[in-house]
PDB file of N, CA and C in Angstrom:
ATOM      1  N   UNK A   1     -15.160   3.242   5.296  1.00  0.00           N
ATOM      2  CA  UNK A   1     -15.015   2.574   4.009  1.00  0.00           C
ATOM      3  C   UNK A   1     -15.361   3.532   2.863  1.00  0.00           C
ATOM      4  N   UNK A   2     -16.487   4.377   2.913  1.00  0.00           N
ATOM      5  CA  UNK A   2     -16.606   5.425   2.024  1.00  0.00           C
ATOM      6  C   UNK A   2     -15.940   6.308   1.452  1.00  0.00           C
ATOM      7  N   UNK A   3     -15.023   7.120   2.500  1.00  0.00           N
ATOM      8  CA  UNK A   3     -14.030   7.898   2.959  1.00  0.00           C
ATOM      9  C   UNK A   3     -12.569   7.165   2.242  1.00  0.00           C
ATOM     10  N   UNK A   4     -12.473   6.113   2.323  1.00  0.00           N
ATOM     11  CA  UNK A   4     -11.674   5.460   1.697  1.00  0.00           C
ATOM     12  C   UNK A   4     -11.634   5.103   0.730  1.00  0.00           C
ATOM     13  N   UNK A   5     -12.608   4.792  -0.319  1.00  0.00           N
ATOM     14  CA  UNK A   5     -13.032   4.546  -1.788  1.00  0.00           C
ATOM     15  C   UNK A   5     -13.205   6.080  -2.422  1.00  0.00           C
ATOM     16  N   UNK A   6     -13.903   7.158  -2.088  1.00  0.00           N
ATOM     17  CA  UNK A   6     -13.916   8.669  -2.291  1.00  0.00           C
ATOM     18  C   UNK A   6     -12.459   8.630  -1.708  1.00  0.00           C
ATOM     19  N   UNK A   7     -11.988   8.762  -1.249  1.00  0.00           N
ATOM     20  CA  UNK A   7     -10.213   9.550  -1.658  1.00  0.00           C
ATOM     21  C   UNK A   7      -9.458   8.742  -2.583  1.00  0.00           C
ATOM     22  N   UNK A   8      -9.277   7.144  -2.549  1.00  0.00           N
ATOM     23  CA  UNK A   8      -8.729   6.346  -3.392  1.00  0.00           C
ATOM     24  C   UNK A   8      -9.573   7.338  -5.070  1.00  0.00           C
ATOM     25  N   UNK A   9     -10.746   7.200  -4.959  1.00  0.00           N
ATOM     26  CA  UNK A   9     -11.271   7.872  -6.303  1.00  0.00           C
ATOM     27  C   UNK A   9     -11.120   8.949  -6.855  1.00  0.00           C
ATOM     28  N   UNK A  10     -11.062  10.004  -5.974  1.00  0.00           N
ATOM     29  CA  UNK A  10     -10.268  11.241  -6.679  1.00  0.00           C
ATOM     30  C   UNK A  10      -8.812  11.582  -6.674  1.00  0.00           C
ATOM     31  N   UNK A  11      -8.281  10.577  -5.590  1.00  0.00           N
ATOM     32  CA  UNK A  11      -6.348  10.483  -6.172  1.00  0.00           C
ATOM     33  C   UNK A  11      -6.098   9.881  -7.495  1.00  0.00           C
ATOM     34  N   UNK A  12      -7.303   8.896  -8.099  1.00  0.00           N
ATOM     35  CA  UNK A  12      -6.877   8.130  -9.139  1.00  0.00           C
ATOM     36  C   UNK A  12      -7.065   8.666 -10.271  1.00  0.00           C
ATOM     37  N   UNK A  13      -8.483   9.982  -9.895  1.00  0.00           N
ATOM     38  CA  UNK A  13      -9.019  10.482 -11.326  1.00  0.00           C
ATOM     39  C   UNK A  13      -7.451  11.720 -11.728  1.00  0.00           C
ATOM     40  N   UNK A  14      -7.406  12.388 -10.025  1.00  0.00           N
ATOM     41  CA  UNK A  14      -6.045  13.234 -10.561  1.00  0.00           C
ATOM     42  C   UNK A  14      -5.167  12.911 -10.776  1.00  0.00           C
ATOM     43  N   UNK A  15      -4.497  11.675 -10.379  1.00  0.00           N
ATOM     44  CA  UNK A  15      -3.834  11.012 -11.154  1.00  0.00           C
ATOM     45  C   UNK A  15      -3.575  11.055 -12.672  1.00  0.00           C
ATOM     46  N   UNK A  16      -5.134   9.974 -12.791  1.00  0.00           N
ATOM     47  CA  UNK A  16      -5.443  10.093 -14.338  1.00  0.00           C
ATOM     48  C   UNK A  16      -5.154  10.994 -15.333  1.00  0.00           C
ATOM     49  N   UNK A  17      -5.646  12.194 -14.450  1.00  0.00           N
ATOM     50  CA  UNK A  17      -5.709  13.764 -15.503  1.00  0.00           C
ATOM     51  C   UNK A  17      -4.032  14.096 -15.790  1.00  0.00           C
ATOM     52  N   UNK A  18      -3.177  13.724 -15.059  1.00  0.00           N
ATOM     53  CA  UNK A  18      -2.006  14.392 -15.256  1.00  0.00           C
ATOM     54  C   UNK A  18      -1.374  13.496 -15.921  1.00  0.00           C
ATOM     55  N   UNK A  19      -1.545  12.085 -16.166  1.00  0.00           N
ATOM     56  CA  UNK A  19      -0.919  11.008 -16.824  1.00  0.00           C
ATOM     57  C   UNK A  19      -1.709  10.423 -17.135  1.00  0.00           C
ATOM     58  N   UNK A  20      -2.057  10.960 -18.471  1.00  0.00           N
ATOM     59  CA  UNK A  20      -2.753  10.009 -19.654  1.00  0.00           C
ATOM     60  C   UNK A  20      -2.842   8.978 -19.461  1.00  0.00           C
ATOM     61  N   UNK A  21      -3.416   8.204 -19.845  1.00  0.00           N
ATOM     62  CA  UNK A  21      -3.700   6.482 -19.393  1.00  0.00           C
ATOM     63  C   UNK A  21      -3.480   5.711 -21.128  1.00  0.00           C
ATOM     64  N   UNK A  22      -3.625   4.910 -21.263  1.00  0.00           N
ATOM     65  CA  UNK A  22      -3.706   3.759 -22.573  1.00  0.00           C
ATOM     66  C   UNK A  22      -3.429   2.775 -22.337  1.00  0.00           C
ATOM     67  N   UNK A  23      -3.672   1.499 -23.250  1.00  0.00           N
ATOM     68  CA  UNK A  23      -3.218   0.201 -22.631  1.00  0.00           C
ATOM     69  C   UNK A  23      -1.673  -0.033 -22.534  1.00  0.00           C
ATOM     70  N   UNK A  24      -0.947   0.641 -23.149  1.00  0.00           N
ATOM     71  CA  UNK A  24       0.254   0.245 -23.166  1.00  0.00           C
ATOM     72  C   UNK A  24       0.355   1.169 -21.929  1.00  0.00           C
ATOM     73  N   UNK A  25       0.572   2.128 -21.312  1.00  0.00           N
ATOM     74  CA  UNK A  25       0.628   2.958 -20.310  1.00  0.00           C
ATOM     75  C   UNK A  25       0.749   1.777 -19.334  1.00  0.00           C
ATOM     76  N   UNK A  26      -0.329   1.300 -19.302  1.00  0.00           N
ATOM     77  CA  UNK A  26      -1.162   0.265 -18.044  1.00  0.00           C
ATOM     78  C   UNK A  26      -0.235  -0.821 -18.405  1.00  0.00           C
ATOM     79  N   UNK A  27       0.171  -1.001 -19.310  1.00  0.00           N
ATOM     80  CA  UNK A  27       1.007  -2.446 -19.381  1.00  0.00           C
ATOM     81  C   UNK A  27       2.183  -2.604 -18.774  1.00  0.00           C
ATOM     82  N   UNK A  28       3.186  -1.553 -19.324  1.00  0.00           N
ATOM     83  CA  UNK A  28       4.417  -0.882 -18.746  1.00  0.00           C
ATOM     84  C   UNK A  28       3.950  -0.584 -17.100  1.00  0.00           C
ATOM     85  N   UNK A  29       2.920  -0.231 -16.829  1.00  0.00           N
ATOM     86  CA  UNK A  29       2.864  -0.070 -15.162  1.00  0.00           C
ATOM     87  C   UNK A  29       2.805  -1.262 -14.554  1.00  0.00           C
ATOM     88  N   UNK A  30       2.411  -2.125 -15.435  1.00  0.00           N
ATOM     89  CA  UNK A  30       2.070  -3.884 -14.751  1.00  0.00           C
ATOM     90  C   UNK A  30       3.217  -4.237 -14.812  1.00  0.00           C
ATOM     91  N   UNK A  31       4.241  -3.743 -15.737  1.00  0.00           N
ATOM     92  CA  UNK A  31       5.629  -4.446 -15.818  1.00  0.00           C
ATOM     93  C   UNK A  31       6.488  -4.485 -15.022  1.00  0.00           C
ATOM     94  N   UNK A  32       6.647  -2.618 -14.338  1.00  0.00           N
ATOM     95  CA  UNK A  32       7.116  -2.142 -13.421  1.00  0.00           C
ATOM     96  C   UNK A  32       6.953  -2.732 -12.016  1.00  0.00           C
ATOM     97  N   UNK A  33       5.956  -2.811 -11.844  1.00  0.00           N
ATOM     98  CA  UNK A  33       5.049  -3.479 -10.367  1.00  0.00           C
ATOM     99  C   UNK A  33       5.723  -5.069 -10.795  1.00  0.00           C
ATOM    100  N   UNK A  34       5.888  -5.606 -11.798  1.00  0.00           N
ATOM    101  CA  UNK A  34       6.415  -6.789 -11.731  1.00  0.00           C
ATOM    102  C   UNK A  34       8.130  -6.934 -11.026  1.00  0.00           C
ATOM    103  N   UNK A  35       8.485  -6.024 -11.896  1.00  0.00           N
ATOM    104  CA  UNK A  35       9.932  -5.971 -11.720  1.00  0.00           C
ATOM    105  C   UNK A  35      10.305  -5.323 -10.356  1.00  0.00           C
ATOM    106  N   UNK A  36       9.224  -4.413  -9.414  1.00  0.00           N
ATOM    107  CA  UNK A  36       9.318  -4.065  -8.266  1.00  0.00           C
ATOM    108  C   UNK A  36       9.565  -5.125  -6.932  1.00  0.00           C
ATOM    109  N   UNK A  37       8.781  -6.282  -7.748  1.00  0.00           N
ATOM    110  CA  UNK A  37       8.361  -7.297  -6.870  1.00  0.00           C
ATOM    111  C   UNK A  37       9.526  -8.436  -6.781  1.00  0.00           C
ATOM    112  N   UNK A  38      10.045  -8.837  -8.164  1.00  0.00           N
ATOM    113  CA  UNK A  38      11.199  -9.637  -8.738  1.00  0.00           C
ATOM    114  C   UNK A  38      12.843  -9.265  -7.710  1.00  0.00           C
ATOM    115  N   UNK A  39      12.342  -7.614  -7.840  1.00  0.00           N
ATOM    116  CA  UNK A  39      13.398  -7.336  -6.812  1.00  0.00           C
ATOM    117  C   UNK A  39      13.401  -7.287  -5.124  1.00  0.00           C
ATOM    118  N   UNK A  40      12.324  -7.198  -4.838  1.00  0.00           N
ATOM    119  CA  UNK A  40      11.788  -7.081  -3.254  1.00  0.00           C
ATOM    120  C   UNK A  40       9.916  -7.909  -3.310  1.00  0.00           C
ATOM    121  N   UNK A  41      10.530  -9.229  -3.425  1.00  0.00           N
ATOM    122  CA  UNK A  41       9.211  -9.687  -3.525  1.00  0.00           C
ATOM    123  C   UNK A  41       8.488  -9.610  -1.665  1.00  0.00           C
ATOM    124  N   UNK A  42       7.684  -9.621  -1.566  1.00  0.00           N
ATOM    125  CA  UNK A  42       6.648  -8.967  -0.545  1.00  0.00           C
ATOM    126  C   UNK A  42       5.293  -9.091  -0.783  1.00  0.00           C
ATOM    127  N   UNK A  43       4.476  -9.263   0.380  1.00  0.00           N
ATOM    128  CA  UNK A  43       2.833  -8.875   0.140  1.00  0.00           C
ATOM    129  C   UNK A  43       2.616  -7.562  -0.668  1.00  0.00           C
ATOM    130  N   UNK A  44       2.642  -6.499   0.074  1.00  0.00           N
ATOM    131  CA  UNK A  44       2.882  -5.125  -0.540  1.00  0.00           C
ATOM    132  C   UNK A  44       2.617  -4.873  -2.252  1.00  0.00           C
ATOM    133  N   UNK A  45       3.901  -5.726  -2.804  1.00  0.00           N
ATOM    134  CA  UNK A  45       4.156  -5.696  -3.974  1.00  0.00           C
ATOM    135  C   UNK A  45       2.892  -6.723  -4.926  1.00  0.00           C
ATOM    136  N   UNK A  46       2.986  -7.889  -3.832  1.00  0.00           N
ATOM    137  CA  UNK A  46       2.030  -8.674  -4.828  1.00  0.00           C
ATOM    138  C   UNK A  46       0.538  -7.858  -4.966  1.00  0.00           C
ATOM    139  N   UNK A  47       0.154  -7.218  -3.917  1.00  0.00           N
ATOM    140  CA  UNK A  47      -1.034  -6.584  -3.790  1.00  0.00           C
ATOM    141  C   UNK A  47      -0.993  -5.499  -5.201  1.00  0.00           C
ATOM    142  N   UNK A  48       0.360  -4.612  -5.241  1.00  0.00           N
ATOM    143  CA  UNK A  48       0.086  -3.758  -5.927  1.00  0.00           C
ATOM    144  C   UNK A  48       0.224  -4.369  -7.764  1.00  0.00           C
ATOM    145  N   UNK A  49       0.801  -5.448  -7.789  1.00  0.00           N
ATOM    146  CA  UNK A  49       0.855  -6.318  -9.543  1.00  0.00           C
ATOM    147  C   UNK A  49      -0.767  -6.623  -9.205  1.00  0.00           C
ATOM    148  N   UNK A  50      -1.700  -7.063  -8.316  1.00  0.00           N
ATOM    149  CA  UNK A  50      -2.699  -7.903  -8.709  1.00  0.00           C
ATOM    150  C   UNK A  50      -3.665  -6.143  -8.845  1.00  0.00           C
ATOM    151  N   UNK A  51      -3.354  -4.913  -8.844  1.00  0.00           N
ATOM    152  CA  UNK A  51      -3.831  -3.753  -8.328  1.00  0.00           C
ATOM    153  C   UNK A  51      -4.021  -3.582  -9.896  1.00  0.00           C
ATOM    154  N   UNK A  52      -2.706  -3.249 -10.220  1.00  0.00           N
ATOM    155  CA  UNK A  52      -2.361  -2.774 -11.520  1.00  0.00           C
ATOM    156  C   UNK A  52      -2.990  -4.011 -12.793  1.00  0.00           C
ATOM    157  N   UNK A  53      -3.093  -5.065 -12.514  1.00  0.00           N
ATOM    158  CA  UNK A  53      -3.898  -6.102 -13.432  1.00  0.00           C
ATOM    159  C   UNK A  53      -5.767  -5.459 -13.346  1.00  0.00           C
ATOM    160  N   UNK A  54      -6.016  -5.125 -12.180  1.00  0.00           N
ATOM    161  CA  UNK A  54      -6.781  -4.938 -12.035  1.00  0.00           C
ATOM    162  C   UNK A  54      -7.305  -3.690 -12.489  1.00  0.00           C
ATOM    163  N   UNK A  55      -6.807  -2.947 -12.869  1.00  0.00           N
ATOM    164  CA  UNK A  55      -6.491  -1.085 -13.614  1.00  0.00           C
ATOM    165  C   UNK A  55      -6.771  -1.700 -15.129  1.00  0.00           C
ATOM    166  N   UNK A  56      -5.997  -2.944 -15.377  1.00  0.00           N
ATOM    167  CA  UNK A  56      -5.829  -3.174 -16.870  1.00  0.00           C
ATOM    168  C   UNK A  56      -6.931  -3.503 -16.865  1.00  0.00           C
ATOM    169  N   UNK A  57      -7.946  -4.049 -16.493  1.00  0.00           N
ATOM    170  CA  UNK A  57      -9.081  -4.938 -16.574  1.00  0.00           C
ATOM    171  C   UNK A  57     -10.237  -3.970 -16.551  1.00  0.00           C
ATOM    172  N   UNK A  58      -9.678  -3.129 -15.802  1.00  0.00           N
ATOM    173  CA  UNK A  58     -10.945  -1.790 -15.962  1.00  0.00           C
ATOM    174  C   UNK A  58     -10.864  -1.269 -16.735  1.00  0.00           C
ATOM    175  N   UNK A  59      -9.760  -0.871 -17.636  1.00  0.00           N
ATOM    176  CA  UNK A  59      -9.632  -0.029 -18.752  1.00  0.00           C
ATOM    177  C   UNK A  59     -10.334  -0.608 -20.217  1.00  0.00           C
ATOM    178  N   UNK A  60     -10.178  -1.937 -19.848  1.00  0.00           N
ATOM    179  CA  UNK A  60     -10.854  -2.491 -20.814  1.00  0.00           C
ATOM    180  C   UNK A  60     -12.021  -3.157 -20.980  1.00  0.00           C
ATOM    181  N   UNK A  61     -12.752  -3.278 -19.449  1.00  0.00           N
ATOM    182  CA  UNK A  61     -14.124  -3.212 -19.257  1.00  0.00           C
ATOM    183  C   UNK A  61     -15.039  -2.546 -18.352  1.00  0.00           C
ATOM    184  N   UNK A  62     -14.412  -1.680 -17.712  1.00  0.00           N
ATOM    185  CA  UNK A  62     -14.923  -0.598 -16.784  1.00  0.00           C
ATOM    186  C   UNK A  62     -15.768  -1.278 -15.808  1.00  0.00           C
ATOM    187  N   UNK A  63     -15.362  -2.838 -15.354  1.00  0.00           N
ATOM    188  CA  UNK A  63     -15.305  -3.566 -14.177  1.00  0.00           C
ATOM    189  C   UNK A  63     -14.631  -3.346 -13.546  1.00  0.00           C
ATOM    190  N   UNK A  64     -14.523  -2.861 -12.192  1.00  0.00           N
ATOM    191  CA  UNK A  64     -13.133  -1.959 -11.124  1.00  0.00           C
ATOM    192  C   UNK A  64     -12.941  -3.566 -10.391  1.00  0.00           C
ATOM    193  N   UNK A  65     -12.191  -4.118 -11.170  1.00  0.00           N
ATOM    194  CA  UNK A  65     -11.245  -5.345 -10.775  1.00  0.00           C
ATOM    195  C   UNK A  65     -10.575  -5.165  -9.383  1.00  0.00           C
ATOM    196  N   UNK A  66      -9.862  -3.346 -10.102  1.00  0.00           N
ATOM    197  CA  UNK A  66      -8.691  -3.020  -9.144  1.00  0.00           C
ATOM    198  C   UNK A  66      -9.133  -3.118  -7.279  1.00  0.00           C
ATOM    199  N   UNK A  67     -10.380  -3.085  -7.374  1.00  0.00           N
ATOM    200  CA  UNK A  67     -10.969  -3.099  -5.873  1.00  0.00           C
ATOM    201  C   UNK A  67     -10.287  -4.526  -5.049  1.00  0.00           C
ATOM    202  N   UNK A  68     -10.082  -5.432  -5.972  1.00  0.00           N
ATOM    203  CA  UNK A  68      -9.918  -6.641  -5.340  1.00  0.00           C
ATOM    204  C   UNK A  68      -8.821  -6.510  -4.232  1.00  0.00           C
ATOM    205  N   UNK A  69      -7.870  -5.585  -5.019  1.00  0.00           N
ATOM    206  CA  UNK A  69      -6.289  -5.250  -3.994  1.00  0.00           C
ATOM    207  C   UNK A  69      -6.578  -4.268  -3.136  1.00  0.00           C
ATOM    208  N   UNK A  70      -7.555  -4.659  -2.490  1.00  0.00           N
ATOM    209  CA  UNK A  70      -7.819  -3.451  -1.351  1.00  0.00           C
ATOM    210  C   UNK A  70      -6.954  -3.075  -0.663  1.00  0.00           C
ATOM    211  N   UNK A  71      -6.079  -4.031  -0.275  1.00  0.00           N
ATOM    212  CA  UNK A  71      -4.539  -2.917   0.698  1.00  0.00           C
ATOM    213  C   UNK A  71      -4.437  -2.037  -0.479  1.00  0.00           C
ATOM    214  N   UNK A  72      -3.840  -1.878  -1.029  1.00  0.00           N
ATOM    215  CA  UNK A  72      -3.355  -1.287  -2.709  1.00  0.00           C
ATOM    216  C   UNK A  72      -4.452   0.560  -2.803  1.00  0.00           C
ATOM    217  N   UNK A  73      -5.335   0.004  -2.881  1.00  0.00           N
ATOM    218  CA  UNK A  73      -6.600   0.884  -2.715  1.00  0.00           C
ATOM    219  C   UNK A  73      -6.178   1.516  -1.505  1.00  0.00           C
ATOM    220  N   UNK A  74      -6.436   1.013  -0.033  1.00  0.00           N
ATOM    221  CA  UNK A  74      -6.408   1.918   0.414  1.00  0.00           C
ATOM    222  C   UNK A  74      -4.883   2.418   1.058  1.00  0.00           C
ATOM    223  N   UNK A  75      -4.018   2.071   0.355  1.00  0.00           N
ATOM    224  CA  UNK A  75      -2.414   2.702   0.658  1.00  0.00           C
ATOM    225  C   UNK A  75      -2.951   4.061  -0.203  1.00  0.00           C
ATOM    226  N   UNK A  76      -3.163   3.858  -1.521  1.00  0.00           N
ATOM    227  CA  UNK A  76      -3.393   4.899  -2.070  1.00  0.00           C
ATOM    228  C   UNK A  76      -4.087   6.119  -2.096  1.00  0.00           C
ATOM    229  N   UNK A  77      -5.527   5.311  -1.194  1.00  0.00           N
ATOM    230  CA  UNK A  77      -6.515   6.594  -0.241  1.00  0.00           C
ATOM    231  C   UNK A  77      -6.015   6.897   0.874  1.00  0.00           C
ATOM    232  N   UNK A  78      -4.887   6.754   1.820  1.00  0.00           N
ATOM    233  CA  UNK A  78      -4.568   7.289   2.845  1.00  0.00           C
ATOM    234  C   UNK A  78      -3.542   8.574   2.621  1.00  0.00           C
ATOM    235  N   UNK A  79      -2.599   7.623   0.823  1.00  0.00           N
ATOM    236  CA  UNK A  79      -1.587   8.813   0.679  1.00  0.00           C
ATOM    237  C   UNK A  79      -2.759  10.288   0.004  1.00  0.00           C
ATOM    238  N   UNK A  80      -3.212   9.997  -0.856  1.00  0.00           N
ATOM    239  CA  UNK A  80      -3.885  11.165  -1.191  1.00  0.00           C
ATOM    240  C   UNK A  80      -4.718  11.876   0.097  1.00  0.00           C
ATOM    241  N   UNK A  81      -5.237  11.084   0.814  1.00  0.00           N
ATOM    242  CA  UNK A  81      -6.199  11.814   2.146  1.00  0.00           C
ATOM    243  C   UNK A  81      -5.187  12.641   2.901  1.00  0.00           C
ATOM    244  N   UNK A  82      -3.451  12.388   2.983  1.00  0.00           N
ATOM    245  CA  UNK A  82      -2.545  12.799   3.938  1.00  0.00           C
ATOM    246  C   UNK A  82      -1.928  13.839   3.067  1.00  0.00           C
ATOM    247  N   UNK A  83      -1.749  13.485   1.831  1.00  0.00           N
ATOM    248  CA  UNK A  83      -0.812  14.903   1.036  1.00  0.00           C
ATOM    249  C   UNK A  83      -0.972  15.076  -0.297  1.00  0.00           C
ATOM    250  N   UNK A  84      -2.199  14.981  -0.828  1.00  0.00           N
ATOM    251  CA  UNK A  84      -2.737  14.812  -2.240  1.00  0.00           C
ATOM    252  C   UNK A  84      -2.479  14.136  -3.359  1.00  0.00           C
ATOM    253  N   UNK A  85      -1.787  13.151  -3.089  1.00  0.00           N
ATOM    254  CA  UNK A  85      -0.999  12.325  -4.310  1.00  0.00           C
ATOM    255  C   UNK A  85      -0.860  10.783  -3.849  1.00  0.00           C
ATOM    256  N   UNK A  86      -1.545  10.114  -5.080  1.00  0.00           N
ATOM    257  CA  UNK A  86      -1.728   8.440  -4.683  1.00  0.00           C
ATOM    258  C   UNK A  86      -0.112   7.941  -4.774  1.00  0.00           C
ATOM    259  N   UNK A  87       1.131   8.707  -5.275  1.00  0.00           N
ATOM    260  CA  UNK A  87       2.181   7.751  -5.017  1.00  0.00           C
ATOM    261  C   UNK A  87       2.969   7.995  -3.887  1.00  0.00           C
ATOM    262  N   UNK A  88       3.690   7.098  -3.217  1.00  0.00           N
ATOM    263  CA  UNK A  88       4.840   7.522  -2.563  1.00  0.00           C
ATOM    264  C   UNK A  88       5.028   9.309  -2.159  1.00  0.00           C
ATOM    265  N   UNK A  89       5.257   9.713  -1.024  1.00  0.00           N
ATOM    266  CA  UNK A  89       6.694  11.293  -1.223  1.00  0.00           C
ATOM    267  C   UNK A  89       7.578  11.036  -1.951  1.00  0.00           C
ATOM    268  N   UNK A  90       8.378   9.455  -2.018  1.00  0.00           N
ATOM    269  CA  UNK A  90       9.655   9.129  -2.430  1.00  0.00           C
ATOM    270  C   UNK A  90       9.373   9.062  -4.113  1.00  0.00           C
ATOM    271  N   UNK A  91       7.898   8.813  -4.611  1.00  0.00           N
ATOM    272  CA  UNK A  91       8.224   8.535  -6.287  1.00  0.00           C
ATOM    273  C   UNK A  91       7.223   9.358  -6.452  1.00  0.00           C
ATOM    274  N   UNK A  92       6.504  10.445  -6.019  1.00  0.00           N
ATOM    275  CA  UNK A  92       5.817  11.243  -6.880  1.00  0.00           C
ATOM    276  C   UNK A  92       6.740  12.177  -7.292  1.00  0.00           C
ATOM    277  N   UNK A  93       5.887  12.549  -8.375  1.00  0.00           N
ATOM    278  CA  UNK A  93       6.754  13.360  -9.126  1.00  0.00           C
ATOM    279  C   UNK A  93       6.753  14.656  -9.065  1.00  0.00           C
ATOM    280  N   UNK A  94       5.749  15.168  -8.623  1.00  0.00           N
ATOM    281  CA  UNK A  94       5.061  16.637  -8.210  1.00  0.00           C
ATOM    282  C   UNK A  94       4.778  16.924  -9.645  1.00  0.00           C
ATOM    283  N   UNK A  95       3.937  16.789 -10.926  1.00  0.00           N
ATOM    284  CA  UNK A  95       3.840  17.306 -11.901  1.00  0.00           C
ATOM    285  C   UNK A  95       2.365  17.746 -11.637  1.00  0.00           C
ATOM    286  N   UNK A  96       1.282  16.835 -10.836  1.00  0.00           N
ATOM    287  CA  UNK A  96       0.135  17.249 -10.796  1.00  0.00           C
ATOM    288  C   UNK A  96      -0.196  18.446 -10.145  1.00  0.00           C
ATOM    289  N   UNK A  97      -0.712  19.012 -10.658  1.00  0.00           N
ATOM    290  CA  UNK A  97      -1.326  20.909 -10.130  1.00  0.00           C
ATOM    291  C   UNK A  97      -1.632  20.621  -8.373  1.00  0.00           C
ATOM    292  N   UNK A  98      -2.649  19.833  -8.477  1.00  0.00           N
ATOM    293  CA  UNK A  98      -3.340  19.357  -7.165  1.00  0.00           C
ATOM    294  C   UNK A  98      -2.362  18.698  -6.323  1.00  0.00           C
ATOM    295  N   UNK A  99      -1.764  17.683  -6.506  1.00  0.00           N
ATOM    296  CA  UNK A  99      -0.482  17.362  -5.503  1.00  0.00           C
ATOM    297  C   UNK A  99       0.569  18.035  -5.207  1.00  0.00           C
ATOM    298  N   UNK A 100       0.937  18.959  -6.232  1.00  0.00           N
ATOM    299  CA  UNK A 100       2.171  20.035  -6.210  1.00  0.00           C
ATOM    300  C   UNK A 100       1.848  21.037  -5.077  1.00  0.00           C
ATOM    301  N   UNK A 101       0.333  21.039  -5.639  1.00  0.00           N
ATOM    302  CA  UNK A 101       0.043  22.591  -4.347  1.00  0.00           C
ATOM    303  C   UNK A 101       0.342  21.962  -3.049  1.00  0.00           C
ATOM    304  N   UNK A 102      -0.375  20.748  -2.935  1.00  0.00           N
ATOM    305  CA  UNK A 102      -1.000  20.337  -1.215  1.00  0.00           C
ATOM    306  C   UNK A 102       0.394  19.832  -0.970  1.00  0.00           C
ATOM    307  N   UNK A 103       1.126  19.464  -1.890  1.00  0.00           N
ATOM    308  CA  UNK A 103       2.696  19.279  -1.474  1.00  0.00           C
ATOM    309  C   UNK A 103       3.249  20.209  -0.655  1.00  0.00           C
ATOM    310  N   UNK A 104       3.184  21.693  -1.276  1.00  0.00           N
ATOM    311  CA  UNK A 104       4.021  22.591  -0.837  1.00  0.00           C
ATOM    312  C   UNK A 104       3.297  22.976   0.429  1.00  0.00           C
ATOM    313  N   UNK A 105       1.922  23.027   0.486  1.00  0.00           N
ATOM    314  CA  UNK A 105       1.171  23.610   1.757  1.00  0.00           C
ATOM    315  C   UNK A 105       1.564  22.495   3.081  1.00  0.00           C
ATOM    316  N   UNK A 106       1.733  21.085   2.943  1.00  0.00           N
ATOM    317  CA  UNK A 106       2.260  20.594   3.906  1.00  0.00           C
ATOM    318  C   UNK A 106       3.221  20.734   4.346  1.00  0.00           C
ATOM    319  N   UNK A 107       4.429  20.954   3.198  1.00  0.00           N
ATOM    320  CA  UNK A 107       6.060  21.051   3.794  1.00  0.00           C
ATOM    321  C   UNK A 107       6.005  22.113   4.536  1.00  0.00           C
TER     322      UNK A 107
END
């Protein structure tokens, strides 16, 4: 469980660092995760809208809400623990320094 909250936590901070955060940032991501779901509604998806509500809720009271979506959490600590980056292979973007490298060192 440790292991899993420490990787979820530093995929999110590098995350963070490479994509600025703000509320509108976070809003548009809640929107997305909406419209992800609208189109392929699923557990998965609902986990990751109640994830991203939960991001919004921290940003604006630095209560980690987002814990509640623990699948969500730890999809995101397994991808960073496996190849340095909390999204997808299929939707990262490779812009982060830290995921770009451990990108290329896995391929």
């Amino acid at each position: 469980m440790i292991k899993i909250l420490k990787d979820y936590h530093r995929g999110m901070e590098i995350y963070d660092e490479c994509h600025p955060t703000s509320l509108r940032v976070h809003i548009e991501a809640f929107k997305d995760e909406v419209k992800e779901f609208w189109h392929e509604p699923n557990f998965g998806e609902m986990w990751d809208i109640l994830h991203q509500g939960g991001r919004i809720l921290f940003y604006l009271t630095k209560i980690p809400f987002y814990l509640i979506a623990f699948p969500t959490v730890h999809k995101h600590s397994k991808r960073f623990s496996e190849y340095g980056c909390i999204r997808s292979r299929r939707n990262c973007q490779k812009n982060c320094i830290d995921c770009h490298e451990k990108i290329i060192i896995d391929s």
